[in-house]
PDB file of N, CA and C in Angstrom:
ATOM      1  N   UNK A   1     -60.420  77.514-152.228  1.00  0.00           N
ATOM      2  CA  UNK A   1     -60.927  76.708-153.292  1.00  0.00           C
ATOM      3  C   UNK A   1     -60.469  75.269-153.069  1.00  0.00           C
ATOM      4  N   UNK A   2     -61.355  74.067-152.918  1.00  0.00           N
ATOM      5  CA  UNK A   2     -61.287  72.829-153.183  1.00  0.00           C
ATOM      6  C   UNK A   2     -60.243  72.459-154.012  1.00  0.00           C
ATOM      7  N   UNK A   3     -59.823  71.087-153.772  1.00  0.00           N
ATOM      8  CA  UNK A   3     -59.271  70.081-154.508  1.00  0.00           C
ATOM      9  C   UNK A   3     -59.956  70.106-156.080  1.00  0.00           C
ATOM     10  N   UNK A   4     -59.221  70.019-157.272  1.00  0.00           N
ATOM     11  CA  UNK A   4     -59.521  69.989-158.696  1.00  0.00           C
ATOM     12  C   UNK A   4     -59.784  69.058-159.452  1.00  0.00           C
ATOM     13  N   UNK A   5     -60.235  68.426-160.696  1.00  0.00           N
ATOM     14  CA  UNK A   5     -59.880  67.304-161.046  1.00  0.00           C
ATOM     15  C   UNK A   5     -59.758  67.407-162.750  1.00  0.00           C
ATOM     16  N   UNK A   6     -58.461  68.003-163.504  1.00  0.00           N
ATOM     17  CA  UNK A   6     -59.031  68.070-164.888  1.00  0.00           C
ATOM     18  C   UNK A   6     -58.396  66.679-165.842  1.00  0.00           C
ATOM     19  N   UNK A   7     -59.490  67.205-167.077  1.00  0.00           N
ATOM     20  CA  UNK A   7     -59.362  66.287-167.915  1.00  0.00           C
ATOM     21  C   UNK A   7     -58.901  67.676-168.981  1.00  0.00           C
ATOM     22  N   UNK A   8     -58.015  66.362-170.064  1.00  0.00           N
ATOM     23  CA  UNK A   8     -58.152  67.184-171.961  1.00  0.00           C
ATOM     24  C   UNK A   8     -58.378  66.753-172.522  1.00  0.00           C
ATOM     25  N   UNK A   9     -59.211  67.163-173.873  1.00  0.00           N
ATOM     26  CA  UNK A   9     -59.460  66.004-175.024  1.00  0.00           C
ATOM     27  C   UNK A   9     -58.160  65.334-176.086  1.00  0.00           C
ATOM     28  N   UNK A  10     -58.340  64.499-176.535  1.00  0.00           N
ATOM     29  CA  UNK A  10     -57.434  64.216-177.032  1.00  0.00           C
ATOM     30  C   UNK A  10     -56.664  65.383-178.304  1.00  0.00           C
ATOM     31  N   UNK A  11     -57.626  66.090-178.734  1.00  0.00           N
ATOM     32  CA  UNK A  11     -56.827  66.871-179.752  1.00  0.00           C
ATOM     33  C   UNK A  11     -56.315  68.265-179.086  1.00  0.00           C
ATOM     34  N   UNK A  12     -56.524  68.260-177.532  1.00  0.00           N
ATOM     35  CA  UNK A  12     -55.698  69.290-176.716  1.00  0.00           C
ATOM     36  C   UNK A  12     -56.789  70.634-177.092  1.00  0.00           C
ATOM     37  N   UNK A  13     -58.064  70.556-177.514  1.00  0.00           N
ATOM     38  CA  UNK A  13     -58.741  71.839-177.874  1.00  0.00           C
ATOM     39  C   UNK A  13     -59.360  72.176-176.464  1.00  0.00           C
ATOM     40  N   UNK A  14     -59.481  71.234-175.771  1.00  0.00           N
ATOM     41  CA  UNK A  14     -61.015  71.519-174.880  1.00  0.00           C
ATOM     42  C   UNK A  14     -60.421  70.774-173.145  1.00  0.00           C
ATOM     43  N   UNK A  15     -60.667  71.400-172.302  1.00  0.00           N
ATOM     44  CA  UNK A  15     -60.491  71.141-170.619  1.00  0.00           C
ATOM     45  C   UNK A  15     -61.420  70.888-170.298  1.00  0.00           C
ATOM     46  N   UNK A  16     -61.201  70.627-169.491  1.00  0.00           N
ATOM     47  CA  UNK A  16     -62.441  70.477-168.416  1.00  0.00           C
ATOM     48  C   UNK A  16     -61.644  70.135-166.810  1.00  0.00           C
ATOM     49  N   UNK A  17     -62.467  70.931-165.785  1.00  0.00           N
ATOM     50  CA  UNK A  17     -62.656  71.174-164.616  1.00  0.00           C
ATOM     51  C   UNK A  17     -63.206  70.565-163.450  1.00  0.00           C
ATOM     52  N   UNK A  18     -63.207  69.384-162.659  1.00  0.00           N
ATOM     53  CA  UNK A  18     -64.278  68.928-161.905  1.00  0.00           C
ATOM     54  C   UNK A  18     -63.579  69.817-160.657  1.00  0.00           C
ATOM     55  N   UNK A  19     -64.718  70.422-159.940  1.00  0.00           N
ATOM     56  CA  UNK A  19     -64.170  70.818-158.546  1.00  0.00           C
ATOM     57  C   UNK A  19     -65.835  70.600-157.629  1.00  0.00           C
ATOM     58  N   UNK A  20     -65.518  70.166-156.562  1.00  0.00           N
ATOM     59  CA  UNK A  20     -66.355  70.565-155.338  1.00  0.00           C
ATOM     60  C   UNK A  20     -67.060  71.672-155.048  1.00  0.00           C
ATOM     61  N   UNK A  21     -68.635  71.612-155.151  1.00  0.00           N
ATOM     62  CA  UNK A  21     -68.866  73.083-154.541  1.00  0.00           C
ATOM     63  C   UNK A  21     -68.427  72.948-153.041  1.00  0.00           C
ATOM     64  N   UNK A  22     -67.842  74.144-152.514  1.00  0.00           N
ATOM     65  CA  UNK A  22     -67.423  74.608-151.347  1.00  0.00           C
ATOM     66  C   UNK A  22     -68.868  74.519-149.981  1.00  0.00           C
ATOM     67  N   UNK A  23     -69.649  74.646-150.771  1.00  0.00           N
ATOM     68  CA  UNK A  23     -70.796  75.207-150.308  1.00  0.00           C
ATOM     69  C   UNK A  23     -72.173  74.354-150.118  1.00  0.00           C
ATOM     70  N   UNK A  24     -71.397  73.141-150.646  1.00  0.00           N
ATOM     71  CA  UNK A  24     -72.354  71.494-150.431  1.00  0.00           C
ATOM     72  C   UNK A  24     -72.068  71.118-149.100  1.00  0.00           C
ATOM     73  N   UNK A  25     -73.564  70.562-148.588  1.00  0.00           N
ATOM     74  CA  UNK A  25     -73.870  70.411-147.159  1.00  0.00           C
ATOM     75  C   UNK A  25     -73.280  68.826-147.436  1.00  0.00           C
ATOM     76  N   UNK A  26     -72.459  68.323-146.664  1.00  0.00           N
ATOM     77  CA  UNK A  26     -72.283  66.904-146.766  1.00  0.00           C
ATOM     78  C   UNK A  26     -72.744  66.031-145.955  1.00  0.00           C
ATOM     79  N   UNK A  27     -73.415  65.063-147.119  1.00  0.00           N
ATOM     80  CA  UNK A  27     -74.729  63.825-146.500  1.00  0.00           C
ATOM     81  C   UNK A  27     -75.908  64.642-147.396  1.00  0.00           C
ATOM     82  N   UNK A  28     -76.015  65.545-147.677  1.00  0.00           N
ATOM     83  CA  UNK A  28     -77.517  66.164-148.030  1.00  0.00           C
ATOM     84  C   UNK A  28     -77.318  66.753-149.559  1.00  0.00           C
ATOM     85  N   UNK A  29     -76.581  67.777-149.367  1.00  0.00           N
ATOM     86  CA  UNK A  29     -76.374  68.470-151.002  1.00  0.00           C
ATOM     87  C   UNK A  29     -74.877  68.472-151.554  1.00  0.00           C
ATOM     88  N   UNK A  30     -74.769  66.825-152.172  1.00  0.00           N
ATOM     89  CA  UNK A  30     -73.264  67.625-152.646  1.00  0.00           C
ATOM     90  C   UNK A  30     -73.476  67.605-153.992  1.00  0.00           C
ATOM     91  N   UNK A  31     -72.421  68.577-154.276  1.00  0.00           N
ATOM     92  CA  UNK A  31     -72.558  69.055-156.111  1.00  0.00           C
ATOM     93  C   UNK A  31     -71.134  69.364-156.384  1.00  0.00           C
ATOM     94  N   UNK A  32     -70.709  68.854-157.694  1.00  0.00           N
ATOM     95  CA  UNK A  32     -69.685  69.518-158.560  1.00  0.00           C
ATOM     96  C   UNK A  32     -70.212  70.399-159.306  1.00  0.00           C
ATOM     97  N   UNK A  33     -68.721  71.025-159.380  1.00  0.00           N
ATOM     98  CA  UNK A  33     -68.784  72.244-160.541  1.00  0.00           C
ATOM     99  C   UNK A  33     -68.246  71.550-161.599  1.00  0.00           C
ATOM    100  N   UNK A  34     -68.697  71.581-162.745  1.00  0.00           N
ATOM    101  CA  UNK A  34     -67.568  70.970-164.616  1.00  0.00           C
ATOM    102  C   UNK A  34     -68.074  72.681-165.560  1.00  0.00           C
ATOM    103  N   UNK A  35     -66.659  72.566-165.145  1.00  0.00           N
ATOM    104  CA  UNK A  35     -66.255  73.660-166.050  1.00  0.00           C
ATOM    105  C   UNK A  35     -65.195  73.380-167.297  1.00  0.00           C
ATOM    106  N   UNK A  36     -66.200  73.826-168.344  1.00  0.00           N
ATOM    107  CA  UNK A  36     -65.308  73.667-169.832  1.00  0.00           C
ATOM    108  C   UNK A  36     -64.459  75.241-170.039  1.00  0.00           C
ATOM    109  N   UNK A  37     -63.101  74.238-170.991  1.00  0.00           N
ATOM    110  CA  UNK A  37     -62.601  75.981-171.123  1.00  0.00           C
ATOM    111  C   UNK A  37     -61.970  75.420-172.725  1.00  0.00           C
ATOM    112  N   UNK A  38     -61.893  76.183-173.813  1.00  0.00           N
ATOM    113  CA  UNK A  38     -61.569  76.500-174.930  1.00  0.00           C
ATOM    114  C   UNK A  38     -59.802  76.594-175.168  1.00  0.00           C
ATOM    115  N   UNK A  39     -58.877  75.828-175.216  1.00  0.00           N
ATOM    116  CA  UNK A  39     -57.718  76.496-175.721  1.00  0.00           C
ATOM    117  C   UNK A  39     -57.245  77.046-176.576  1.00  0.00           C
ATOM    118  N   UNK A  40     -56.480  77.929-176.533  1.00  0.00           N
ATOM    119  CA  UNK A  40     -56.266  78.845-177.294  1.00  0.00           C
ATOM    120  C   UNK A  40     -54.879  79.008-177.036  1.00  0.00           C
ATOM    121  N   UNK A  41     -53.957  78.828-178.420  1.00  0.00           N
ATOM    122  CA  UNK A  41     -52.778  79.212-178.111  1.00  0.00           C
ATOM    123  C   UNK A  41     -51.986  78.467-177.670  1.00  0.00           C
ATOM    124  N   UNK A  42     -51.903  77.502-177.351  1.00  0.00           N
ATOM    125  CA  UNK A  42     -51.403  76.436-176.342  1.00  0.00           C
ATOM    126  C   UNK A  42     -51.469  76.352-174.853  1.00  0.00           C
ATOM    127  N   UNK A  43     -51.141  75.715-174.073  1.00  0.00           N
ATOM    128  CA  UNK A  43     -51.625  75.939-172.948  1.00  0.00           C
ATOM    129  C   UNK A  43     -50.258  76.806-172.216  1.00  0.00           C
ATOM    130  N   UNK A  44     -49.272  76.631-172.980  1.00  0.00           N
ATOM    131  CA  UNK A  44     -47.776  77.318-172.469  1.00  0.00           C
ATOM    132  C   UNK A  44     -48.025  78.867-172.126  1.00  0.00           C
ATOM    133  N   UNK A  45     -48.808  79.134-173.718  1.00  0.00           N
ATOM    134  CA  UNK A  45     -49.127  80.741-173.738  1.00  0.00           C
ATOM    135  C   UNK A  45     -50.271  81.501-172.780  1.00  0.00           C
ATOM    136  N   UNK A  46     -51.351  80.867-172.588  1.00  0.00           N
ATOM    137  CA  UNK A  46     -52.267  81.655-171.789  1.00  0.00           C
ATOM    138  C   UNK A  46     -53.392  80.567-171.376  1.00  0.00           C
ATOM    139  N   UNK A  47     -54.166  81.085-170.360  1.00  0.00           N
ATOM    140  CA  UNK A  47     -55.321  79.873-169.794  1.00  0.00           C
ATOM    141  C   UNK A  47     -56.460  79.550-170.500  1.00  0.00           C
ATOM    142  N   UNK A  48     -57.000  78.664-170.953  1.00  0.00           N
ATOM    143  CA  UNK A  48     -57.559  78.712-171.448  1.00  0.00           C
ATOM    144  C   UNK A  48     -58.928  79.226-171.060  1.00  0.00           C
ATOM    145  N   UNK A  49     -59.860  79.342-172.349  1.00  0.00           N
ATOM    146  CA  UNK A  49     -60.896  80.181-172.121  1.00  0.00           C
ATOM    147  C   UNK A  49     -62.010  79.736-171.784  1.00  0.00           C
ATOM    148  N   UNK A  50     -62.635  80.396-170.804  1.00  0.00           N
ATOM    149  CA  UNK A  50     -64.096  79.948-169.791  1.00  0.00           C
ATOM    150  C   UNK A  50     -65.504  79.491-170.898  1.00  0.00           C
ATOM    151  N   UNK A  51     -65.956  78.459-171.453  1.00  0.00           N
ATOM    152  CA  UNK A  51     -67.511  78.751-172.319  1.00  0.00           C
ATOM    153  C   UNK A  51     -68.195  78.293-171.490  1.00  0.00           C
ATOM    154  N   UNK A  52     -68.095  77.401-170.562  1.00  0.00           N
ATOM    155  CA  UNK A  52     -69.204  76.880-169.983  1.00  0.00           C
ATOM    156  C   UNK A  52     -69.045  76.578-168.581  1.00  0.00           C
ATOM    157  N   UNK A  53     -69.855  76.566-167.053  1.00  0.00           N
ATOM    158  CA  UNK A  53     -69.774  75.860-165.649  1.00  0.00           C
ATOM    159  C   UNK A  53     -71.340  75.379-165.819  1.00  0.00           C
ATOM    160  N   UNK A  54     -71.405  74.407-165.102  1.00  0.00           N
ATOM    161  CA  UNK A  54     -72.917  73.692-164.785  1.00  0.00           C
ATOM    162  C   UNK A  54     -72.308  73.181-163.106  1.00  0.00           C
ATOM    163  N   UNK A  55     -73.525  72.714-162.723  1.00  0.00           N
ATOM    164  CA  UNK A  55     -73.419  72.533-161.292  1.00  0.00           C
ATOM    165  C   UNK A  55     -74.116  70.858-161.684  1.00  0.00           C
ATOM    166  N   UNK A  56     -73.544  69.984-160.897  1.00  0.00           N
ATOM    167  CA  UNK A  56     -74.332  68.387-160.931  1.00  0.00           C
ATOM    168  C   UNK A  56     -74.125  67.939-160.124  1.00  0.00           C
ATOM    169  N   UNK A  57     -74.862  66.993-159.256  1.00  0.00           N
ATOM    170  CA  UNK A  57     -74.728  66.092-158.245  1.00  0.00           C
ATOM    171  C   UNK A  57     -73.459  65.533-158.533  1.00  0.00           C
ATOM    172  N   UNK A  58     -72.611  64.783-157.367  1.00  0.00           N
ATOM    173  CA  UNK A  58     -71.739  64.478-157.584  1.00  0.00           C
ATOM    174  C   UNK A  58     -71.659  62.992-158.023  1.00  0.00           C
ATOM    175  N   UNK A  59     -72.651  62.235-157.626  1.00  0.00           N
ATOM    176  CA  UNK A  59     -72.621  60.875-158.443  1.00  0.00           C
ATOM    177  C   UNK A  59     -72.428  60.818-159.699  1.00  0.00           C
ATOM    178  N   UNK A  60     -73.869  62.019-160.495  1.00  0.00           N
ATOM    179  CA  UNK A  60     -73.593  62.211-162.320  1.00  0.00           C
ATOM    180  C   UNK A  60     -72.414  63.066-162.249  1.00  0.00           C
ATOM    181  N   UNK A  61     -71.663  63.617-161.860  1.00  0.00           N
ATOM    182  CA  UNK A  61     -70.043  64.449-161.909  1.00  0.00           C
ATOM    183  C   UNK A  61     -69.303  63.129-162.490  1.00  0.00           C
ATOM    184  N   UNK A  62     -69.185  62.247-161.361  1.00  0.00           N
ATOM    185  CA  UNK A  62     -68.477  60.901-161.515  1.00  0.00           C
ATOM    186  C   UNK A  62     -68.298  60.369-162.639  1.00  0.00           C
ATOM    187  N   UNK A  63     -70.183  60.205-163.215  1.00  0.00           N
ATOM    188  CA  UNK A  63     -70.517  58.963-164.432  1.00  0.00           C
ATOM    189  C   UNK A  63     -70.261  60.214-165.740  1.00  0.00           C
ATOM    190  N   UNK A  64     -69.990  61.027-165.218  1.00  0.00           N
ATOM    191  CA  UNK A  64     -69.459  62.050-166.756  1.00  0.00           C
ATOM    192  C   UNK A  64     -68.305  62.022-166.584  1.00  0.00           C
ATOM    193  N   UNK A  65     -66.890  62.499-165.790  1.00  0.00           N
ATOM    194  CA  UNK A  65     -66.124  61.993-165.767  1.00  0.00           C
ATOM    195  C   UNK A  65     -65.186  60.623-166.626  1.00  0.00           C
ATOM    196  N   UNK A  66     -66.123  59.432-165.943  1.00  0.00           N
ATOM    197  CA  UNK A  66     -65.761  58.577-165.830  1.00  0.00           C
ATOM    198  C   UNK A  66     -65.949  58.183-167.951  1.00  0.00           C
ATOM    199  N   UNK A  67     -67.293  58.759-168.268  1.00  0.00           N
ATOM    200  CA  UNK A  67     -67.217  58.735-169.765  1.00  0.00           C
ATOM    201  C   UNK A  67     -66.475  59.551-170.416  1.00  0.00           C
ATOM    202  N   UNK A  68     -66.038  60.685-169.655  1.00  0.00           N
ATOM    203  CA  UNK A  68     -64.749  61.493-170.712  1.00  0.00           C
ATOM    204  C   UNK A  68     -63.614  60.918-170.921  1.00  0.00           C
ATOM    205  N   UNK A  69     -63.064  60.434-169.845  1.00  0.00           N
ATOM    206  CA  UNK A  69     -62.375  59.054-170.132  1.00  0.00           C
ATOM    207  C   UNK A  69     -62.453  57.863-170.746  1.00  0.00           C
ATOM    208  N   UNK A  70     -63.532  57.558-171.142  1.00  0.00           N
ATOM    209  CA  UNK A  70     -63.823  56.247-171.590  1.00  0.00           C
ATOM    210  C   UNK A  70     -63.640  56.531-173.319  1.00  0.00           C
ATOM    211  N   UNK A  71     -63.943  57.946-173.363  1.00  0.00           N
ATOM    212  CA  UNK A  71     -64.039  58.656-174.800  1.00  0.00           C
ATOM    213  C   UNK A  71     -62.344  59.092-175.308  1.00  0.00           C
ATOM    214  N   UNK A  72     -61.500  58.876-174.461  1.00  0.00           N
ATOM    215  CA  UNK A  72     -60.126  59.418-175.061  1.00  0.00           C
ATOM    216  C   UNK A  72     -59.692  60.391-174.118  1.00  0.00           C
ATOM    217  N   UNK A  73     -60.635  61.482-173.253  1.00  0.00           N
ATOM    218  CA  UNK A  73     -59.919  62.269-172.646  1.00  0.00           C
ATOM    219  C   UNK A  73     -59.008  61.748-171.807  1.00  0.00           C
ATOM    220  N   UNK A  74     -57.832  62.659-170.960  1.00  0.00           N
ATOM    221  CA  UNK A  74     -56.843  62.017-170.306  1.00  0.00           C
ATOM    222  C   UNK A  74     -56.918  62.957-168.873  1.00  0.00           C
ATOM    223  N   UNK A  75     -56.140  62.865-167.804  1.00  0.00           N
ATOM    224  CA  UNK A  75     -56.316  63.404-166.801  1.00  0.00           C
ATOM    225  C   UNK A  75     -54.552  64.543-167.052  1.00  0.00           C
ATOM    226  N   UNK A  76     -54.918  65.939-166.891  1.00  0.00           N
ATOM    227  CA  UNK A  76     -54.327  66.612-166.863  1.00  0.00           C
ATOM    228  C   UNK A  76     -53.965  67.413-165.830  1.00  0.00           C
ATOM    229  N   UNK A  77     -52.797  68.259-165.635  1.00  0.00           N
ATOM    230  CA  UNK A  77     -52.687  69.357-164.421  1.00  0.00           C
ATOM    231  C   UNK A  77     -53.513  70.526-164.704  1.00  0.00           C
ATOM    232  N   UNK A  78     -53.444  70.996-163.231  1.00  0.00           N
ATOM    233  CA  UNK A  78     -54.115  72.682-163.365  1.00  0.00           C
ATOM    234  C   UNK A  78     -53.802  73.202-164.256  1.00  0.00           C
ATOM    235  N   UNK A  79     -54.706  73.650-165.071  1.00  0.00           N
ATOM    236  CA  UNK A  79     -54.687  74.702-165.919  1.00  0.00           C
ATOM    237  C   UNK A  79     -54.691  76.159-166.125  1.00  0.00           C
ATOM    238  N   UNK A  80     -55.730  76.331-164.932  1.00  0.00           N
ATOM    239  CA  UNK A  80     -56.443  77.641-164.286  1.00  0.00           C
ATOM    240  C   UNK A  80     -55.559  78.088-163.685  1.00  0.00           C
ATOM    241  N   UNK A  81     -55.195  79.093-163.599  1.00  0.00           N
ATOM    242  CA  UNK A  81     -54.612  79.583-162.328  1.00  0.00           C
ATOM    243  C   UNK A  81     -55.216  81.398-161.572  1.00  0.00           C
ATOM    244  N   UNK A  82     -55.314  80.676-160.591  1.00  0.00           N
ATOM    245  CA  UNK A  82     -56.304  81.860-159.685  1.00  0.00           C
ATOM    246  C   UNK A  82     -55.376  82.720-158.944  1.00  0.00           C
ATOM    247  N   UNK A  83     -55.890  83.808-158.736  1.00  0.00           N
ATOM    248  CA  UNK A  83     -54.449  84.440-158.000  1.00  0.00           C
ATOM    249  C   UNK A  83     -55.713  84.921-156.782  1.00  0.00           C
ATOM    250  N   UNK A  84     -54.978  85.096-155.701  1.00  0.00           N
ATOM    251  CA  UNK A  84     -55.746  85.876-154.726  1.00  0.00           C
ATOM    252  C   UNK A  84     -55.901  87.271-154.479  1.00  0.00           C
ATOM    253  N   UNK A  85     -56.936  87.829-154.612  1.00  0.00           N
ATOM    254  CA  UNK A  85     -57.003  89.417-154.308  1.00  0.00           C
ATOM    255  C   UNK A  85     -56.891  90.072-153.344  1.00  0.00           C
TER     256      UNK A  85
END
C-alpha cells in the first residue's frame, strides 16, 4: 500500500484518507483514493469507521484536499491500521 495523506475535521468527527491508486498508469491514469471514515469513540479506542471511498483524478484529489484545509480541516497521522494476512 502507497504513501497516505490524512486530514480531520475540526470537531474530530470525520477523517479522511488521500492515498494513490497502486494501479494508476503514470503519465496516463493517475487517480486517488478519498476515503471518509466516521469516529467513533475516540480515536485512542478503535479505527474509525469506513462510510465512504470514491476514486478521482489526482489533480481534483489535490483541489479537494487543498479545500478541506482551507475549511478548518488539519493534517493528521494514520489512523487506519492494516495488518497483513
Amino acid at each position: 500500500m502507497g504513501k497516505s495523506y490524512w486530514l480531520i475535521n475540526s470537531n474530530r468527527s470525520e477523517v479522511k484518507r488521500f492515498m494513490k491508486n497502486d494501479k494508476s498508469i503514470n503519465g496516463v491514469f493517475e487517480y486517488m483514493f478519498i476515503d471518509t471514515g466516521k469516529i467513533v469513540g475516540g480515536l485512542e479506542n478503535k479505527a474509525p469507521v469506513m462510510t465512504n471511498i470514491v476514486s478521482v483524478e489526482i489533480d481534483l484529489a489535490r483541489e479537494i484536499y487543498q479545500r478541506l484545509l482551507s475549511q478548518g480541516w488539519r493534517k493528521t497521522d494514520e489512523v487506519w491500521i492494516y495488518k497483513e494476512s
